[in-house]
Protein backbone atom coordinates (compact mmCIF):
# COMPACT_ATOMS: atom_id res chain seq x y z
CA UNK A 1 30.79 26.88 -51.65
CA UNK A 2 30.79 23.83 -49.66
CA UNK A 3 33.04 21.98 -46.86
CA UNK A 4 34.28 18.50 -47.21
CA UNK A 5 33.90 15.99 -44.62
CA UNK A 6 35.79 12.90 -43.93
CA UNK A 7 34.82 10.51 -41.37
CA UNK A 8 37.13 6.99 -41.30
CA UNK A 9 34.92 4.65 -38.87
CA UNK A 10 35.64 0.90 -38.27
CA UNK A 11 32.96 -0.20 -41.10
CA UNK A 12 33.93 2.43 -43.84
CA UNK A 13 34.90 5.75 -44.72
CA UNK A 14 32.43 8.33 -45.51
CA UNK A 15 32.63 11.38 -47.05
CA UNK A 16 30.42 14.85 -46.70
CA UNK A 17 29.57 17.86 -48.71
CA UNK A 18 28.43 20.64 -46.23
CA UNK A 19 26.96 23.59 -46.79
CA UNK A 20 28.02 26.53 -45.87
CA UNK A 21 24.97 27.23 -43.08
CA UNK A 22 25.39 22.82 -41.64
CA UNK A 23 23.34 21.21 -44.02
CA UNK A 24 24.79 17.84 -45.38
CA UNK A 25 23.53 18.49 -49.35
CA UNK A 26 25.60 14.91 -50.29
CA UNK A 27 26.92 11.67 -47.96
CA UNK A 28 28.16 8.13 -49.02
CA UNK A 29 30.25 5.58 -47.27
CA UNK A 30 32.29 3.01 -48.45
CA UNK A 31 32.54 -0.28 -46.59
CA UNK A 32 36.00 -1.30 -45.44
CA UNK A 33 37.48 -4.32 -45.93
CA UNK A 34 36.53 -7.17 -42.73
CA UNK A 35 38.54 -6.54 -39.47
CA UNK A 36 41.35 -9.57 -38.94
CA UNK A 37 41.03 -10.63 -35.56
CA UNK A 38 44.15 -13.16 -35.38
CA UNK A 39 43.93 -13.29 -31.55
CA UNK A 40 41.34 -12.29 -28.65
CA UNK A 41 41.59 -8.56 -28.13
CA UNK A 42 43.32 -7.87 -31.38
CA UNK A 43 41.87 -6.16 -34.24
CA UNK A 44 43.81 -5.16 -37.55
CA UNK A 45 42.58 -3.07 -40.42
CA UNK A 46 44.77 -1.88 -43.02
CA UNK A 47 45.58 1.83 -43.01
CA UNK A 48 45.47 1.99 -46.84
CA UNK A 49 42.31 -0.22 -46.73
CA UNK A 50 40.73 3.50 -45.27
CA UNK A 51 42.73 5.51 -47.78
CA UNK A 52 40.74 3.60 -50.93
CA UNK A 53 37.44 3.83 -49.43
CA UNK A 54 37.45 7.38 -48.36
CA UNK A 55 39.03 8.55 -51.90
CA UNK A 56 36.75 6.16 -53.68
CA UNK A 57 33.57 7.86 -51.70
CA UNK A 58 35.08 11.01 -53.05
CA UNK A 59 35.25 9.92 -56.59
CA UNK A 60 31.15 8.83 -56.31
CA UNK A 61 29.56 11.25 -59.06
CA UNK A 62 26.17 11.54 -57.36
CA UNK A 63 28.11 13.02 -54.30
CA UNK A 64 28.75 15.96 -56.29
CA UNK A 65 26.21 18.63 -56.84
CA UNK A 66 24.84 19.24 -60.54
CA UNK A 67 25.49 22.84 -61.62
């Protein structure tokens, strides 16, 4: 058996597979798409942008263990 992480970060969204005692057996990130910065102090990502990446790092068939 092993846990799933998901970690959404500024850059990307990366996903883990966790063993059961803490060790990470699998990790991969996906980059996001650039931040918009339209005005000083702002910063806009879009939401779905995080979605794709974190379900694509999912998807990433060396992530998963062989059998």
């Amino acid at each position: 058996m092993y846990w799933l992480g998901i970690d959404i970060g500024t850059g990307g969204s990366r996903a883990l597979l966790v063993e059961p005692n803490g060790a990470v057996k699998a990790a991969v990130t996906v980059a996001h798409e650039d931040m918009q910065m339209a005005q000083p102090l702002w910063a806009e990502q879009r939401p779905e942008n995080w979605a794709d990446a974190a379900f694509e790092a999912i998807r990433v068939r060396s992530f998963w263990p062989v059998s």
